[in-house]
C-alpha atoms as a PDB file:
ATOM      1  CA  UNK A   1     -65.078   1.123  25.463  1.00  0.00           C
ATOM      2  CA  UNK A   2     -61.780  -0.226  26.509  1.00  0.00           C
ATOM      3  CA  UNK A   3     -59.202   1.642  28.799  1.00  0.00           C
ATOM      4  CA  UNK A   4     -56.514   3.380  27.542  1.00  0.00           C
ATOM      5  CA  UNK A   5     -52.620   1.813  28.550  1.00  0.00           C
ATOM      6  CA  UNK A   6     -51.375   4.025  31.149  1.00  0.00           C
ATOM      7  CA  UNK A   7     -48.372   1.295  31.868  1.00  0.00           C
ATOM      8  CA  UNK A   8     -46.049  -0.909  30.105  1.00  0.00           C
ATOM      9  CA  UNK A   9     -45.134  -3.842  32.100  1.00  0.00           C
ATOM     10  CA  UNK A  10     -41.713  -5.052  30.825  1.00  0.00           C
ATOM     11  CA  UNK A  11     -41.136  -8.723  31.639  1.00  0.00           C
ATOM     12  CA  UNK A  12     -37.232  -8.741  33.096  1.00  0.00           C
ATOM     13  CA  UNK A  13     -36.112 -12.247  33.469  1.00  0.00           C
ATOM     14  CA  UNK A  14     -34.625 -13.541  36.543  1.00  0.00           C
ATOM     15  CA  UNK A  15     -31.115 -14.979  36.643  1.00  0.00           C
ATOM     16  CA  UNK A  16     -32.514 -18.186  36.640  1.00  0.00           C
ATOM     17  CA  UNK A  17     -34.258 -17.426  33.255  1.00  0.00           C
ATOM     18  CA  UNK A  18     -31.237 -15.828  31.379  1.00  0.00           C
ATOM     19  CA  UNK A  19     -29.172 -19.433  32.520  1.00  0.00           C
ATOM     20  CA  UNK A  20     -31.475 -21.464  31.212  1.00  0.00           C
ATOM     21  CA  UNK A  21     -32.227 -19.393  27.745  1.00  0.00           C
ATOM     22  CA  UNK A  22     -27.784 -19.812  27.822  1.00  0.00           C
ATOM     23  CA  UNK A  23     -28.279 -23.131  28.402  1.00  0.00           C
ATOM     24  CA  UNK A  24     -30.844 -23.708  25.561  1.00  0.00           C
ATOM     25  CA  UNK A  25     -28.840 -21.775  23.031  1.00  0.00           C
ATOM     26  CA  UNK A  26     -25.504 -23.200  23.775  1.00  0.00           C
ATOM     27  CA  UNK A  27     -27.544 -26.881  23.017  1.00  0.00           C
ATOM     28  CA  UNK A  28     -28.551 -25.730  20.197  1.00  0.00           C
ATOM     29  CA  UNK A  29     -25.398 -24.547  18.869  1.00  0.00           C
ATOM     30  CA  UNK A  30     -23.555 -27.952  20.251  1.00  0.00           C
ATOM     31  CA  UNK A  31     -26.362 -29.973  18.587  1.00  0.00           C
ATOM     32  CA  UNK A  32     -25.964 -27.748  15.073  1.00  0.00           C
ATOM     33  CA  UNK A  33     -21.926 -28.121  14.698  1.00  0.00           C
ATOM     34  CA  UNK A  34     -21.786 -31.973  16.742  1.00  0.00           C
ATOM     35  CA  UNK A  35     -18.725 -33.141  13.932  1.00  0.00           C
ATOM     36  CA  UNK A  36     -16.813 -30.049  14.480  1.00  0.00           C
ATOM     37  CA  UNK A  37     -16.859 -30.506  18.610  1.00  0.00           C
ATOM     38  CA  UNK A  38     -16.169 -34.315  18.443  1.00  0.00           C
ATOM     39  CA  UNK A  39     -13.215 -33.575  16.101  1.00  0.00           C
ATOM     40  CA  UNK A  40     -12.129 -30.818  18.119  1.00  0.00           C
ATOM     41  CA  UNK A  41     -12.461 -33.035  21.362  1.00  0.00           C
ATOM     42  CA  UNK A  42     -10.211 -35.894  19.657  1.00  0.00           C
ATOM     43  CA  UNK A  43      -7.396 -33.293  18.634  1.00  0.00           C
ATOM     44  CA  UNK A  44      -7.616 -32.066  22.218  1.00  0.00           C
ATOM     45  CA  UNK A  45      -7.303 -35.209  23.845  1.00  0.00           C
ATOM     46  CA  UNK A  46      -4.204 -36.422  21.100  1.00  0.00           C
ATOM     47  CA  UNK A  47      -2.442 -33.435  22.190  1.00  0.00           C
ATOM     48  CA  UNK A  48      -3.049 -33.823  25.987  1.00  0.00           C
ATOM     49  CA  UNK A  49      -1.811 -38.164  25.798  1.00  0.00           C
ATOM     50  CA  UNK A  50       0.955 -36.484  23.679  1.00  0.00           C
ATOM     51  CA  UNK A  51       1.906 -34.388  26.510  1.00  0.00           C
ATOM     52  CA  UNK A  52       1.888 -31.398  23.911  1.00  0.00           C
ATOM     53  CA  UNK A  53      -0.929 -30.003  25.545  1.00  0.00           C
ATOM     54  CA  UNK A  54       0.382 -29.468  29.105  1.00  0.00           C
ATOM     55  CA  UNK A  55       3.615 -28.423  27.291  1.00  0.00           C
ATOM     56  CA  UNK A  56       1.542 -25.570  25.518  1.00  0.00           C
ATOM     57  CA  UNK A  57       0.224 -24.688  29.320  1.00  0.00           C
ATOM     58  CA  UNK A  58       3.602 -24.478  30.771  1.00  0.00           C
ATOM     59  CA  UNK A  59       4.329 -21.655  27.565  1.00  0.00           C
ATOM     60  CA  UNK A  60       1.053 -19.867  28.131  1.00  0.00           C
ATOM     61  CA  UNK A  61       1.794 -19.722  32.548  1.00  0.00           C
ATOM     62  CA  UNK A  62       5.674 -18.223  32.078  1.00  0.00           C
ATOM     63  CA  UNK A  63       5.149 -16.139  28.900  1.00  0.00           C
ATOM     64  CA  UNK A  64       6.027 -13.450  30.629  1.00  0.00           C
ATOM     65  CA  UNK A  65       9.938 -14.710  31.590  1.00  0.00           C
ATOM     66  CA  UNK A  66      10.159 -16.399  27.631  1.00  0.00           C
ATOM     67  CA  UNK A  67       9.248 -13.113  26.394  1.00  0.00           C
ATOM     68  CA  UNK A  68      11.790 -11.281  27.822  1.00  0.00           C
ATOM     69  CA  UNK A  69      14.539 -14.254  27.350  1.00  0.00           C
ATOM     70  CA  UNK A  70      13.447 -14.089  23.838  1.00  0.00           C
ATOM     71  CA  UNK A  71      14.107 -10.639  23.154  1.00  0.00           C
ATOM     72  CA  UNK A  72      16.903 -10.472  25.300  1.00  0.00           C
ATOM     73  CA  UNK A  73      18.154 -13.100  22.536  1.00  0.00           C
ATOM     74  CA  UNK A  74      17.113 -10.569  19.654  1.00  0.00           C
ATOM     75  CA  UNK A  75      18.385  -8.391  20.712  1.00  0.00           C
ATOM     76  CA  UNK A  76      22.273  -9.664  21.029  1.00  0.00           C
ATOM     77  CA  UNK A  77      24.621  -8.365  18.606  1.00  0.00           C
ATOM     78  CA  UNK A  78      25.327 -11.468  16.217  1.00  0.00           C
ATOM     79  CA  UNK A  79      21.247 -11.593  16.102  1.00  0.00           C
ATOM     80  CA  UNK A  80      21.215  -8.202  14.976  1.00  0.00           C
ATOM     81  CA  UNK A  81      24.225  -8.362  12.619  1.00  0.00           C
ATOM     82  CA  UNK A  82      22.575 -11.777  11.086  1.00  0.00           C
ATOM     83  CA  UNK A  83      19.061  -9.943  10.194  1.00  0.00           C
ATOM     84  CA  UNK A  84      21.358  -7.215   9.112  1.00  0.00           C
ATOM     85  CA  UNK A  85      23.092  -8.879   6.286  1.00  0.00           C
ATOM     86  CA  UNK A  86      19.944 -11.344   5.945  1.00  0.00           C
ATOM     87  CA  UNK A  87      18.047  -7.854   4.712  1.00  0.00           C
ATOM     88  CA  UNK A  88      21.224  -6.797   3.013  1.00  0.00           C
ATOM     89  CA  UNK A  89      21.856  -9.954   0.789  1.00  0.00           C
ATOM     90  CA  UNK A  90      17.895  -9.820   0.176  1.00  0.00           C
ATOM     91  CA  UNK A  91      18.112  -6.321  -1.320  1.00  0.00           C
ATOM     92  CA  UNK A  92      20.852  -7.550  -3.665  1.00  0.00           C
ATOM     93  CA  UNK A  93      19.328 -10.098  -4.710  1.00  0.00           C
ATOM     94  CA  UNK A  94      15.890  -8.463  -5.430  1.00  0.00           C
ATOM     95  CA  UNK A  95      18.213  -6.397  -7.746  1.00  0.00           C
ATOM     96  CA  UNK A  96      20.008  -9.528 -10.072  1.00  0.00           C
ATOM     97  CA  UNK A  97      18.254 -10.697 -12.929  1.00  0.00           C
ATOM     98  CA  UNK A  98      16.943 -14.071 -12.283  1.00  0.00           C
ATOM     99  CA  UNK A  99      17.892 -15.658 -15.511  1.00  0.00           C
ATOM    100  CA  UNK A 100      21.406 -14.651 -15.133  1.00  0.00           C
ATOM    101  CA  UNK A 101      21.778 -15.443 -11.427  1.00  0.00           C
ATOM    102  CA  UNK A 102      20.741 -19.100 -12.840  1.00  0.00           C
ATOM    103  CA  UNK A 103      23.074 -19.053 -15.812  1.00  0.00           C
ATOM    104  CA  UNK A 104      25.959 -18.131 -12.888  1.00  0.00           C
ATOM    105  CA  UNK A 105      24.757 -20.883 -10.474  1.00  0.00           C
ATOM    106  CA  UNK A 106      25.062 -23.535 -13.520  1.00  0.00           C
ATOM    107  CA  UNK A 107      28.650 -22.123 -14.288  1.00  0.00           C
ATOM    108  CA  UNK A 108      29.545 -22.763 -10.470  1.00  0.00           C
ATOM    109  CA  UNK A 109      28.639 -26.260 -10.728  1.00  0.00           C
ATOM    110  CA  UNK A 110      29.730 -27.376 -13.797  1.00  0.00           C
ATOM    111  CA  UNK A 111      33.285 -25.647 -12.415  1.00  0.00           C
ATOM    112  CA  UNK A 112      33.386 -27.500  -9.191  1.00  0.00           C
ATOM    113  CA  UNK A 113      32.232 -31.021 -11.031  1.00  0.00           C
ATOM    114  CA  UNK A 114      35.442 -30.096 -13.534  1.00  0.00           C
ATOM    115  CA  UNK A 115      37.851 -28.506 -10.324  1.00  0.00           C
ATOM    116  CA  UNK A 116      36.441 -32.311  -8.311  1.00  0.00           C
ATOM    117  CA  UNK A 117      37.683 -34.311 -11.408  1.00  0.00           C
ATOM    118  CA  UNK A 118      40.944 -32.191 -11.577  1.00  0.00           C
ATOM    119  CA  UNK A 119      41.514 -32.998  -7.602  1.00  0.00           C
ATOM    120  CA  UNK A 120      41.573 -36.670  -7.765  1.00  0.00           C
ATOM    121  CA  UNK A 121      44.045 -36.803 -10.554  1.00  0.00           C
ATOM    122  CA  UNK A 122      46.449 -34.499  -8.206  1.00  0.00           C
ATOM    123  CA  UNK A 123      48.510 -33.694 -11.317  1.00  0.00           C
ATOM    124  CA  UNK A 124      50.681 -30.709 -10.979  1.00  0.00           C
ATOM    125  CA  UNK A 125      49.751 -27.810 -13.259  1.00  0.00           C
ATOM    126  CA  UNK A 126      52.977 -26.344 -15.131  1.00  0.00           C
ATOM    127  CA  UNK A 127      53.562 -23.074 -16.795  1.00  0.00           C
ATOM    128  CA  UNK A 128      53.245 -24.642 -20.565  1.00  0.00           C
ATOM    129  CA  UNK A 129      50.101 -25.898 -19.425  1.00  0.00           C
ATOM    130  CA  UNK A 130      48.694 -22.836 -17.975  1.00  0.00           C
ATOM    131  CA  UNK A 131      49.758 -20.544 -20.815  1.00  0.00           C
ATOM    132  CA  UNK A 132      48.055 -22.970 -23.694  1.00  0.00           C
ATOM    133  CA  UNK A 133      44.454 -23.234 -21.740  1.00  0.00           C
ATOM    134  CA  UNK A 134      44.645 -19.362 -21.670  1.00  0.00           C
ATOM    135  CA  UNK A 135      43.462 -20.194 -25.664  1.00  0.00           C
ATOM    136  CA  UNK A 136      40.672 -22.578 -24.303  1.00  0.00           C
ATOM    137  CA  UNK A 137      37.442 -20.398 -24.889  1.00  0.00           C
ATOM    138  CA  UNK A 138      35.910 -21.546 -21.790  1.00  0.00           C
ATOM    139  CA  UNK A 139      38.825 -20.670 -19.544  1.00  0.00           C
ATOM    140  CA  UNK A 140      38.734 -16.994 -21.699  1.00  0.00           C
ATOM    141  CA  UNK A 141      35.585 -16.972 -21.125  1.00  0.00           C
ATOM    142  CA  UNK A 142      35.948 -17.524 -17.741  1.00  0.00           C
ATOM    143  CA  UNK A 143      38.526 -15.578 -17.013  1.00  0.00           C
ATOM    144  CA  UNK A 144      37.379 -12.107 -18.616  1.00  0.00           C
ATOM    145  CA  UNK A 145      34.365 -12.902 -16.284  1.00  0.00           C
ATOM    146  CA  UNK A 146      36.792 -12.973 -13.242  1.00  0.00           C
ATOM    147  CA  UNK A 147      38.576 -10.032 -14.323  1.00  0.00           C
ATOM    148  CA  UNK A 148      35.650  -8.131 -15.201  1.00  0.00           C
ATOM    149  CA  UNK A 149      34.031  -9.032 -11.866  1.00  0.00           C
ATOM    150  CA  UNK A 150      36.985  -8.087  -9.871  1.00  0.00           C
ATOM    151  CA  UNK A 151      37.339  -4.735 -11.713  1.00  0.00           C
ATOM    152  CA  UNK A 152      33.264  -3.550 -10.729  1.00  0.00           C
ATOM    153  CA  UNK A 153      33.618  -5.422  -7.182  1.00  0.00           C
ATOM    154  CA  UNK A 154      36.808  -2.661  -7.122  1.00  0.00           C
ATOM    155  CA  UNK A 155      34.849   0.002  -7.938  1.00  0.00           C
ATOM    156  CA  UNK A 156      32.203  -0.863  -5.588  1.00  0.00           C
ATOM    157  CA  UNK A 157      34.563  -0.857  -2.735  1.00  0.00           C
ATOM    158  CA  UNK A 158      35.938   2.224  -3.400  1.00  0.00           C
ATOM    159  CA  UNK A 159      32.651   4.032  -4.018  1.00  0.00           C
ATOM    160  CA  UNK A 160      31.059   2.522  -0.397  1.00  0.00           C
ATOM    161  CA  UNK A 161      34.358   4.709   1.542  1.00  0.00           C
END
């Protein structure tokens, strides 16, 4: 009859062992993805004939002083103001209705095509004149939407006191 176990010898492997099993894996892993390294390798050296790459080193050594220029820089007042009313303006305008904020934006250039025309005959308007386009339906038009615009941008000043 055999001998019973009394010991379990577990095999520990040297340093030089555990470098070489590295080594072997990290061939194997080179040999499996081969296109993606050589592709890899060619964008590296682009960027370093480029200069790009050395530029990206210089970043990555004195992020510590660019960090604290660029927040010094964020932290300025006009910076602030400007990402103020850039929030601002995008709360409006997450409130107009699309279709009419087109409709508007058509208006504005057909106006300044007709207002461009108007300006390079330089013809003086005169009272006669003013009073008969007030009948135009497009100037009526145009004008109740003025008036009408000024009357809730009025309101909306005095409601913001």
């Amino acid at each position: 009859m055999a001998k019973p176990t009394s010991t379990i010898h577990k095999h520990v492997p040297t340093e030089e062992e555990r470098q070489k099993q590295s080594l072997d894996q990290l061939s194997a892993e080179l040999a499996d993805n081969r296109e993606a390294i050589t592709k890899t390798l060619d964008i590296i050296k682009e960027l370093h004939e480029s200069g790009l790459l050395e530029a990206a080193e210089s970043l990555l050594k004195a992020k510590g002083p660019i960090s604290k220029i660029l927040i010094g820089q964020a932290a300025r007042k006009p910076v602030t103001n400007t990402i103020n009313n850039l929030m601002g303006a995008a709360g409006v305008l997450s409130e107009l209705d699309p279709a009419l904020t087109k409709k508007l934006l058509n208006g504005v250039t057909s106006g300044l095509a007709a207002a461009e025309e108007r300006l390079e005959s330089d013809k003086k308007v005169s009272l006669l004149e003013l009073v008969k386009v007030m009948n135009d339906p497009d100037v009526n038009r145009a004008l109740g939407f003025g008036i009408s615009f000024l009357k809730g941008l009025g309101q909306g000043l005095k409601a913001e006191k």
